[in-house]
Protein backbone atom coordinates (compact mmCIF):
# COMPACT_ATOMS: atom_id res chain seq x y z
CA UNK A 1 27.14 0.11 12.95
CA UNK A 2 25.63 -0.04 9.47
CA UNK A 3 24.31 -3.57 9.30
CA UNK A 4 23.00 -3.22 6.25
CA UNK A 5 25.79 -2.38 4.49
CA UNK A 6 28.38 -5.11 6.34
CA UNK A 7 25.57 -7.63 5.24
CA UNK A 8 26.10 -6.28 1.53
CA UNK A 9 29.45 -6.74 1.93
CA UNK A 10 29.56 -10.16 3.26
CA UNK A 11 26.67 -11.15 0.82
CA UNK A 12 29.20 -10.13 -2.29
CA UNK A 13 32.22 -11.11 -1.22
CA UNK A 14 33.16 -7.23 -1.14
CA UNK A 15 35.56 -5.82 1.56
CA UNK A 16 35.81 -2.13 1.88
CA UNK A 17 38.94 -1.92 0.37
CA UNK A 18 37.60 -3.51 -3.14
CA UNK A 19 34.25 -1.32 -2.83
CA UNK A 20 36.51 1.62 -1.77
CA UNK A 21 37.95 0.72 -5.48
CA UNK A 22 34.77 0.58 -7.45
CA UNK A 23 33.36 3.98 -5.68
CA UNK A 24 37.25 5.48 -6.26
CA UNK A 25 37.34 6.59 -2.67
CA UNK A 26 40.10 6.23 0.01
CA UNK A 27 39.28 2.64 1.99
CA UNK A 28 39.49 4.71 4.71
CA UNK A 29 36.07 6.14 3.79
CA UNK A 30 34.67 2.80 3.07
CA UNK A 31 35.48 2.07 6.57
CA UNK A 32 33.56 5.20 7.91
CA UNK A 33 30.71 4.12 6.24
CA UNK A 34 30.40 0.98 8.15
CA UNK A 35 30.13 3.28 11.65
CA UNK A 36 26.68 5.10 12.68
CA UNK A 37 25.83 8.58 11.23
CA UNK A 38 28.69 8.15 8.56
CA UNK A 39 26.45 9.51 5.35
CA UNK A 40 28.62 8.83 1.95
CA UNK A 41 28.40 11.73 -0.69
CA UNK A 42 25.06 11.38 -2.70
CA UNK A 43 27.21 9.80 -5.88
CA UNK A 44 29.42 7.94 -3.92
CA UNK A 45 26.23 6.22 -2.35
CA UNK A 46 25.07 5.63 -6.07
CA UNK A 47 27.86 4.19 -7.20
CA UNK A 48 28.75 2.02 -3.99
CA UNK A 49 24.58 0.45 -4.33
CA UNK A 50 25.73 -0.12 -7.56
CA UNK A 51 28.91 -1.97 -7.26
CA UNK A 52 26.60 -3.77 -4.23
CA UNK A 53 23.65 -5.14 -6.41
CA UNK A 54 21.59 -3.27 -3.81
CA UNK A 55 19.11 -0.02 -3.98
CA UNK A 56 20.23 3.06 -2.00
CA UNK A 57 17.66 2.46 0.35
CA UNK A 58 18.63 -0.93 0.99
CA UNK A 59 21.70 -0.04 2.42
CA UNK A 60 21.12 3.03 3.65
CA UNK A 61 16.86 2.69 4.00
CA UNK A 62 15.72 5.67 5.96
CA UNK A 63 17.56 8.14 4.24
CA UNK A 64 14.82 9.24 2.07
CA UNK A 65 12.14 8.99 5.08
CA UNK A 66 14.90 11.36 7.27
CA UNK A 67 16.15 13.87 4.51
CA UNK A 68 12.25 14.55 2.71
CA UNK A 69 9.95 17.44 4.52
CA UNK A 70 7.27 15.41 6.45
CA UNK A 71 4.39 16.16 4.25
CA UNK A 72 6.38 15.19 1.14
CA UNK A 73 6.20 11.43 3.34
CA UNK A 74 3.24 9.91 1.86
CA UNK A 75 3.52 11.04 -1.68
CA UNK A 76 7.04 9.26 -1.49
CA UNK A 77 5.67 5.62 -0.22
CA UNK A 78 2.95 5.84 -3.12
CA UNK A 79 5.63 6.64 -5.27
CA UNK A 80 7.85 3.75 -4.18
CA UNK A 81 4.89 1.22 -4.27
CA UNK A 82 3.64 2.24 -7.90
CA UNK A 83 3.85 -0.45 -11.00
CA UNK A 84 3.12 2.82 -13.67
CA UNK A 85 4.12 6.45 -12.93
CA UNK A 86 3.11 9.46 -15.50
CA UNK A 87 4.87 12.55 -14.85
CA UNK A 88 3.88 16.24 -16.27
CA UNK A 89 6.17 19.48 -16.28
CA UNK A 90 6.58 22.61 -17.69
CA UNK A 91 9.45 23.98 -15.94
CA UNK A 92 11.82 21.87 -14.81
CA UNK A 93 12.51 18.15 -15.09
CA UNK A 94 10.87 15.58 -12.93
CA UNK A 95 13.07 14.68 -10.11
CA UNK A 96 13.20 11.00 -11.25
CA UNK A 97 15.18 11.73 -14.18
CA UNK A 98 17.67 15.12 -12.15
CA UNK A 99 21.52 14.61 -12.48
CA UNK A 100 22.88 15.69 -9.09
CA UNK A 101 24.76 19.03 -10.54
CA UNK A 102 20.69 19.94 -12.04
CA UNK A 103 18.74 18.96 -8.81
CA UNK A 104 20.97 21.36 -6.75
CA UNK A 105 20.37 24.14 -9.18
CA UNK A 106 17.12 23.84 -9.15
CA UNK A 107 16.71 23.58 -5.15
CA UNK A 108 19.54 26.25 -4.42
CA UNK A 109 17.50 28.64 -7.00
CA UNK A 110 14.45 28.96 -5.16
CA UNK A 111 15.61 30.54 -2.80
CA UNK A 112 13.37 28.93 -0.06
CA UNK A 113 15.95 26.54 1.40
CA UNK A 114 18.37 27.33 3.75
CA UNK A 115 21.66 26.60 2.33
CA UNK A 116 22.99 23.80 4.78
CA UNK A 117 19.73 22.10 3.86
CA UNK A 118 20.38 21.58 -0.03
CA UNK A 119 22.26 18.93 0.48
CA UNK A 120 20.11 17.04 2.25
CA UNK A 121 17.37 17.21 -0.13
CA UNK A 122 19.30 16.65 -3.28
CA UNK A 123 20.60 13.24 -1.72
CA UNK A 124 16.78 12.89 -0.90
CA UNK A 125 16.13 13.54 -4.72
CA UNK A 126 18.94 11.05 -6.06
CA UNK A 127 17.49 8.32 -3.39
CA UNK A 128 14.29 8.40 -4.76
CA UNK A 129 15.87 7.83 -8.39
CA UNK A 130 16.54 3.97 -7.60
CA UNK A 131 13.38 3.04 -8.02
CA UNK A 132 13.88 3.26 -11.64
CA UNK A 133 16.98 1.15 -11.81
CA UNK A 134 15.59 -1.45 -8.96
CA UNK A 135 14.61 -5.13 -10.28
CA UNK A 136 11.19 -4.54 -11.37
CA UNK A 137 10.84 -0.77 -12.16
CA UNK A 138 7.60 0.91 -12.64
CA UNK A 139 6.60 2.01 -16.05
CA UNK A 140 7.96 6.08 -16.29
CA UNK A 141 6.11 7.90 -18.89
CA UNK A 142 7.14 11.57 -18.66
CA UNK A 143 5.99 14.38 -20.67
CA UNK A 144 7.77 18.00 -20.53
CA UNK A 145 7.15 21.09 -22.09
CA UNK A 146 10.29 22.23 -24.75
CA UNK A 147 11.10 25.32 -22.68
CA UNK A 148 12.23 22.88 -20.05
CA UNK A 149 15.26 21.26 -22.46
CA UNK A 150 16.38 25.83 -23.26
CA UNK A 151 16.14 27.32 -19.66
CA UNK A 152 19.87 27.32 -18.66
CA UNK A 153 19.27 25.62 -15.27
CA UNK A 154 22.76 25.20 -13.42
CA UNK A 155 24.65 26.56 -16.02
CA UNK A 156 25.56 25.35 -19.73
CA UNK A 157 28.06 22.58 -18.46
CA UNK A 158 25.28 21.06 -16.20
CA UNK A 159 22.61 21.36 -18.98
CA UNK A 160 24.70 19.80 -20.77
CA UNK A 161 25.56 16.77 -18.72
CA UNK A 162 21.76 16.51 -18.05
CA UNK A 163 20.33 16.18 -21.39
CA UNK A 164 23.04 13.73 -22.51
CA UNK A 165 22.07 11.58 -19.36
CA UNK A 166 18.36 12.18 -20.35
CA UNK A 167 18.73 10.31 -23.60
CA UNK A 168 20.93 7.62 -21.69
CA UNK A 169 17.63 7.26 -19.72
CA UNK A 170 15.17 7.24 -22.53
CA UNK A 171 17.16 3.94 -23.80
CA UNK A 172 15.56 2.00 -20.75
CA UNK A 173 12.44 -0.41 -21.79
CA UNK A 174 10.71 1.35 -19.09
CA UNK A 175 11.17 5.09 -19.06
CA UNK A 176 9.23 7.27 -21.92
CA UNK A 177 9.66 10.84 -22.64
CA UNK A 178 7.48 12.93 -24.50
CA UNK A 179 8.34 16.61 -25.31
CA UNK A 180 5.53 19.09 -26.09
CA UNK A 181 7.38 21.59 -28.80
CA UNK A 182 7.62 25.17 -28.60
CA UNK A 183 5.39 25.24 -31.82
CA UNK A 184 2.18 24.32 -29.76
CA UNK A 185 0.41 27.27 -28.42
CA UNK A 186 -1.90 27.48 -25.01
CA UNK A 187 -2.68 23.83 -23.99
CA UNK A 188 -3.89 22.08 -20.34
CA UNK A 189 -0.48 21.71 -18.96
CA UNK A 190 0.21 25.47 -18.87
CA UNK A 191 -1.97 25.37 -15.44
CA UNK A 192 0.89 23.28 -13.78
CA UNK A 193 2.67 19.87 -13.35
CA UNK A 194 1.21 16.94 -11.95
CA UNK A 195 2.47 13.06 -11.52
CA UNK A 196 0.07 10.17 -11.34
CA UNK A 197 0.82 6.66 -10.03
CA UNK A 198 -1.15 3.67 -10.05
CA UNK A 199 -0.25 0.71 -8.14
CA UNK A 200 -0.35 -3.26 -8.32
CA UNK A 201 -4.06 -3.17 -7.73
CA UNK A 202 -5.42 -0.41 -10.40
CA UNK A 203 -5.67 2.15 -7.58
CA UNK A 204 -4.33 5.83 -8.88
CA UNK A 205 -3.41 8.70 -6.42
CA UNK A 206 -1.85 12.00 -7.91
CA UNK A 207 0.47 14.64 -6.50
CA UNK A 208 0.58 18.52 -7.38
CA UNK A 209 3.34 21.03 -6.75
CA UNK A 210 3.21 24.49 -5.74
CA UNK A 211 5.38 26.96 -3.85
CA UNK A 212 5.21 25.60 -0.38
CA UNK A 213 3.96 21.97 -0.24
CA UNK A 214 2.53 19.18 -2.18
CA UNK A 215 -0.86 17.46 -2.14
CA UNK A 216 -1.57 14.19 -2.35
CA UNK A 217 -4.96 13.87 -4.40
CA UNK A 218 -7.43 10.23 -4.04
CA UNK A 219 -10.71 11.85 -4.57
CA UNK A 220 -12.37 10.33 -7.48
CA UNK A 221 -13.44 13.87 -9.57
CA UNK A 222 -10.42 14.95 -8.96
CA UNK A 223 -8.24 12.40 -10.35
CA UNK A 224 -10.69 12.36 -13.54
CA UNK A 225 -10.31 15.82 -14.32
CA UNK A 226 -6.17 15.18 -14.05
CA UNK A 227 -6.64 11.81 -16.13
CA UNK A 228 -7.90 14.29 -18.72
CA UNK A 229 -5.00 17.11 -18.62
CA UNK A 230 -2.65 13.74 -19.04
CA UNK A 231 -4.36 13.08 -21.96
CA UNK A 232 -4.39 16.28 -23.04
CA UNK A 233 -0.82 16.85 -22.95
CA UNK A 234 0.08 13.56 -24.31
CA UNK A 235 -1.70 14.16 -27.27
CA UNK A 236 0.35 17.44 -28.11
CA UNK A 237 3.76 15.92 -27.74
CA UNK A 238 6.28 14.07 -30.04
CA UNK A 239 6.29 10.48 -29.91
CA UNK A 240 9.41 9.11 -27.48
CA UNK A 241 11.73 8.67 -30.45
CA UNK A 242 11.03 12.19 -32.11
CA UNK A 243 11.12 13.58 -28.54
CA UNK A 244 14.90 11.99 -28.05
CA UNK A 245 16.10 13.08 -31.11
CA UNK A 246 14.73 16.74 -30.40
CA UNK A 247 16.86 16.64 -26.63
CA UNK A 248 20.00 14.83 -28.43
CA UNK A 249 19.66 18.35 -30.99
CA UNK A 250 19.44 20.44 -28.26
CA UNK A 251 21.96 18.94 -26.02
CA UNK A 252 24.72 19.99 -28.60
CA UNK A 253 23.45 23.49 -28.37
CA UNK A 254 24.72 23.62 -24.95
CA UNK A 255 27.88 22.31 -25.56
């Protein structure tokens, strides 16, 4: 049985068929959840840790750990852990911040997963995502490229729905979003995206991207030399407010 979520339950007063309500599923589905290896739909588990008062995790706490490639593990317990996270991209948007219709475009374009794996990792992506609505969020400071806001990922429906839920975001204390305009020519982020997170104690790791895996980087020179980039790129972007305005223009483009 899911424990976890019968203790949510209990703890709330909830019963499946008044959570079955909030989520707007069948209380016969509710009740499936309860039993072992019943998974709910990646929105449906959103919306039911919502109605809870609980993160994903909480109630369903290895599903990140089970659905994420093994050498994506440690990146993802830094991640979790970190009081400040600064994110860099240039091509698509960081995963934090992916609606669920974008993140599957984006992993069923590649090309590199088998299709009765997307699933998995898109739930793995939207998991992740509650530690920006959790009790004490870290700091999200995000800077994209422009190009990132005009490549018709998913379609202009899904574009749509993600840049309207992007300024939603930016409304949060915590999350920041810089865009870098199309105006500015050549500059350090055109080498490739990047995120750094720094935890409770000062300590910063980064992670980098590419084709096959990420890498998890500690070593001092290393993490100097990405410090700089961040800086870098921050210093060619809009400030959050000119940035927001800039995705709310372009949002209506792909109406």
């Amino acid at each position: 049985m899911n424990d976890a979520l019968r203790a949510a339950l209990d703890e709330t007063g909830h019963t499946t068929e008044s959570l079955a309500d909030r989520v707007g599923v069948d209380p016969k589905t509710t009740a499936r959840w309860l039993r072992e290896g019943r998974l709910p739909h990646p929105r449906h588990r959103a919306a039911a840790a919502d109605a809870l008062g609980r993160d994903i995790v909480d109630i369903w706490p290895d599903i990140s750990r089970r659905r994420e490639p093994i050498w994506f593990r440690p990146w993802q317990e830094i991640e979790r852990e970190a009081v400040s996270l600064r994110s860099y991209e240039s091509v698509v948007l960081p995963g934090l911040l992916q609606t669920e219709a974008y993140a599957r475009a984006v992993l069923a374009g590649g090309g590199l997963l088998p299709r009765g794996d997307i699933d998995r990792h898109v739930a793995a992506r939207l998991a992740r995502q509650t530690i920006l609505t959790r009790e004490n969020p870290p700091q999200f400071t995000a800077v994209i490229d422009e190009a990132v806001l005009r490549r018709p990922v998913g379609g202009r429906a899904t574009m749509h729905e993600q840049l309207t839920a992007l300024v939603a975001a930016c409304a949060a204390p915590h999350v920041r979003l810089h865009v870098v305009p199309s105006t500015v020519g050549a500059y350090a982020g055109l080498n490739g995206p990047f995120v750094l997170a720094t935890a409770v104690d000062h300590r910063t790791a980064g992670y980098l991207d590419n084709q096959l895996q990420g890498q998890v980087v500690s070593e001092p020179d290393d993490l100097a030399a990405i410090l700089t980039v961040w800086e870098h790129v921050r210093g060619e972007a809009l400030s959050h407010w000119q940035s927001v305005d800039l995705i709310t223009e372009v949002a209506t483009t792909w109406t």
